[in-house]
C-alpha atoms as a PDB file:
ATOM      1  CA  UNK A   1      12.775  34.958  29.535  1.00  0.00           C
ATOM      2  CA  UNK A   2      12.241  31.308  31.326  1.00  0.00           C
ATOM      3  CA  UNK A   3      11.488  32.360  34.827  1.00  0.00           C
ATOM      4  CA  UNK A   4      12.360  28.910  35.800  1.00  0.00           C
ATOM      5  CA  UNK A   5      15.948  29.836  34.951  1.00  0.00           C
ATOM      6  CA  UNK A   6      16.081  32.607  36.671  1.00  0.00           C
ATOM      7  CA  UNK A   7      14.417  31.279  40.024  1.00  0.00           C
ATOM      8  CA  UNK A   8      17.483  28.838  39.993  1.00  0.00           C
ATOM      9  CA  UNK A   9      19.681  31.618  39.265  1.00  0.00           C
ATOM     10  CA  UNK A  10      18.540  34.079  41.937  1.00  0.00           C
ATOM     11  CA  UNK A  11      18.364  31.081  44.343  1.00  0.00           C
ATOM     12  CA  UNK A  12      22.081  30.209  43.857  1.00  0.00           C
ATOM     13  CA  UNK A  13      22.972  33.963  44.148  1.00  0.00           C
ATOM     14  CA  UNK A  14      21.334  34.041  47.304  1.00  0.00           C
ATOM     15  CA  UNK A  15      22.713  30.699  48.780  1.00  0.00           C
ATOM     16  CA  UNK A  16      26.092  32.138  47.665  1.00  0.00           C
ATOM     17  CA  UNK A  17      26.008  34.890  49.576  1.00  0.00           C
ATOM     18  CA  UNK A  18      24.923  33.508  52.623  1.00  0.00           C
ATOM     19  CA  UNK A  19      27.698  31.127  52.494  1.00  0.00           C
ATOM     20  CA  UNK A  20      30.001  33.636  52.211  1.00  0.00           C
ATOM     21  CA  UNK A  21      28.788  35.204  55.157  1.00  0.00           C
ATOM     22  CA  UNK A  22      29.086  32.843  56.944  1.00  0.00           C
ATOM     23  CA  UNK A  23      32.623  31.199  56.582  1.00  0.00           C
ATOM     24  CA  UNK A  24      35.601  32.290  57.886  1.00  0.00           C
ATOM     25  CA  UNK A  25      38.107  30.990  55.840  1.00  0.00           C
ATOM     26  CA  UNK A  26      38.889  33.901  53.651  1.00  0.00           C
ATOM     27  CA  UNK A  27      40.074  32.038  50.496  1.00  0.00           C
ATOM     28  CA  UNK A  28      37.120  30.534  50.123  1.00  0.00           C
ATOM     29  CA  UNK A  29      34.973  33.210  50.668  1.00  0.00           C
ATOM     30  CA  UNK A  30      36.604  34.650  47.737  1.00  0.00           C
ATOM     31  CA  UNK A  31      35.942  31.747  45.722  1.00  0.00           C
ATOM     32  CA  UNK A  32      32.910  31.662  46.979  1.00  0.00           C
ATOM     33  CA  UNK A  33      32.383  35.545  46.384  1.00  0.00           C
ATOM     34  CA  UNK A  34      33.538  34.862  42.543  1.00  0.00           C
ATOM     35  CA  UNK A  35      31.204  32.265  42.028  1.00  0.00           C
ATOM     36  CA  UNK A  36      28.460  34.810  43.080  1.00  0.00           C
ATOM     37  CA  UNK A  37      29.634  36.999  40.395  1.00  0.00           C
ATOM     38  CA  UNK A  38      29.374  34.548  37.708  1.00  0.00           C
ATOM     39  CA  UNK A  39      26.248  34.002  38.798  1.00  0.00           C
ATOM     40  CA  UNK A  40      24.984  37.600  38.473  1.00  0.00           C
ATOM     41  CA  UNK A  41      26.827  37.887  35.325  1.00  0.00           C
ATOM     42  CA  UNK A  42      24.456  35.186  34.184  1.00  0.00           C
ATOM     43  CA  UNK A  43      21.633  36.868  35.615  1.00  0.00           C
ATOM     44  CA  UNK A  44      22.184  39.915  33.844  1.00  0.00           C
ATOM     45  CA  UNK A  45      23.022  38.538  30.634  1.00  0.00           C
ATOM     46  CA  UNK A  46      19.586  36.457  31.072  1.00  0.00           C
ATOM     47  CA  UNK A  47      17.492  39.632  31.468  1.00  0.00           C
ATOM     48  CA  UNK A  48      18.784  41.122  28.510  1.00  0.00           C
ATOM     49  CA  UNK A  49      21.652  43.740  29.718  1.00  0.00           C
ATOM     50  CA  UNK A  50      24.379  42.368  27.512  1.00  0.00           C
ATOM     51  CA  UNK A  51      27.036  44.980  28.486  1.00  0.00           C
ATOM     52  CA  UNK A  52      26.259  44.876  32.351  1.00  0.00           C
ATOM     53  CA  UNK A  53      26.749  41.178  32.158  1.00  0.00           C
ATOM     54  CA  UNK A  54      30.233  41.592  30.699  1.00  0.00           C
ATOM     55  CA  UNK A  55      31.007  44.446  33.002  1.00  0.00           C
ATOM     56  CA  UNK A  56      30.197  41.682  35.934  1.00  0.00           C
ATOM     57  CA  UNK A  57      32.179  38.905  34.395  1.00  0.00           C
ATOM     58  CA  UNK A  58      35.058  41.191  34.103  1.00  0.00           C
ATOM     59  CA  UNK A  59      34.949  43.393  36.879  1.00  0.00           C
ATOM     60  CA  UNK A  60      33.354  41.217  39.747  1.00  0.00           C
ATOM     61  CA  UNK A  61      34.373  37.669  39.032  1.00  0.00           C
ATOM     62  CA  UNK A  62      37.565  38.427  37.180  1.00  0.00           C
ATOM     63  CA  UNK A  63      39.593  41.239  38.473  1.00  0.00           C
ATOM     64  CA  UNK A  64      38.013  41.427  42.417  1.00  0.00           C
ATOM     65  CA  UNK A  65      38.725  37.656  42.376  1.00  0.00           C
ATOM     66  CA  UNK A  66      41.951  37.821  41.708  1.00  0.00           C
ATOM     67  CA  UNK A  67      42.946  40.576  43.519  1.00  0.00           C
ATOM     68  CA  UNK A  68      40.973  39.231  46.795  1.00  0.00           C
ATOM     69  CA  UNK A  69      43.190  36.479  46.678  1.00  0.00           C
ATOM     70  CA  UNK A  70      46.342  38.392  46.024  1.00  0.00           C
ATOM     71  CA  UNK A  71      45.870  40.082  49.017  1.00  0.00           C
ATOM     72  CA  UNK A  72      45.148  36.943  50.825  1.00  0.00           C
ATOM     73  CA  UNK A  73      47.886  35.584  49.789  1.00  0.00           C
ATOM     74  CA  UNK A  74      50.005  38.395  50.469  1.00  0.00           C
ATOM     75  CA  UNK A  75      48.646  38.600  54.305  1.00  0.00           C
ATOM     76  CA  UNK A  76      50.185  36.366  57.152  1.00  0.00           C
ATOM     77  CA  UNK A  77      48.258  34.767  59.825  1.00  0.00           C
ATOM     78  CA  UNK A  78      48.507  35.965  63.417  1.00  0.00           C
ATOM     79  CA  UNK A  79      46.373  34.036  64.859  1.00  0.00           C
ATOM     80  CA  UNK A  80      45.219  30.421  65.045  1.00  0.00           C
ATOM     81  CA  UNK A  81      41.450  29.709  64.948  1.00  0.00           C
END
């Protein structure tokens, strides 16, 4: 494994998630939140675990993705902030 590579990986899974703490637009926190699972779908798949990688890229940033935002979508605002 390059370690290297997965320094930069872990760093932009971390920076991910703290971005998507912190906004409050909920679209792109989903994008956001998608991008974080490509990124531990690479993570995975750079460690070795071949099938958990694809369970990730499937699962987290495929079908949560898309759902999240078909719910978001779905929702109405009551509120402006």
């Amino acid at each position: 494994m390059i370690w290297q590579l997965d320094l930069l990986i872990l760093t932009l899974v971390v920076v991910c998630a703290v971005v998507v703490i912190n906004l409050k637009d909920l679209l792109a926190a989903t994008v956001i939140f998608g991008v974080y699972s490509f990124m531990m779908c690479l993570l995975w798949a750079e460690m070795g675990a071949v099938d958990v990688a694809f369970t990730e890229a499937t699962v987290g940033a495929g079908v949560s993705t898309v759902l999240f935002i078909a719910a978001i979508l779905r929702t109405t605002r009551r509120s402006k902030d």
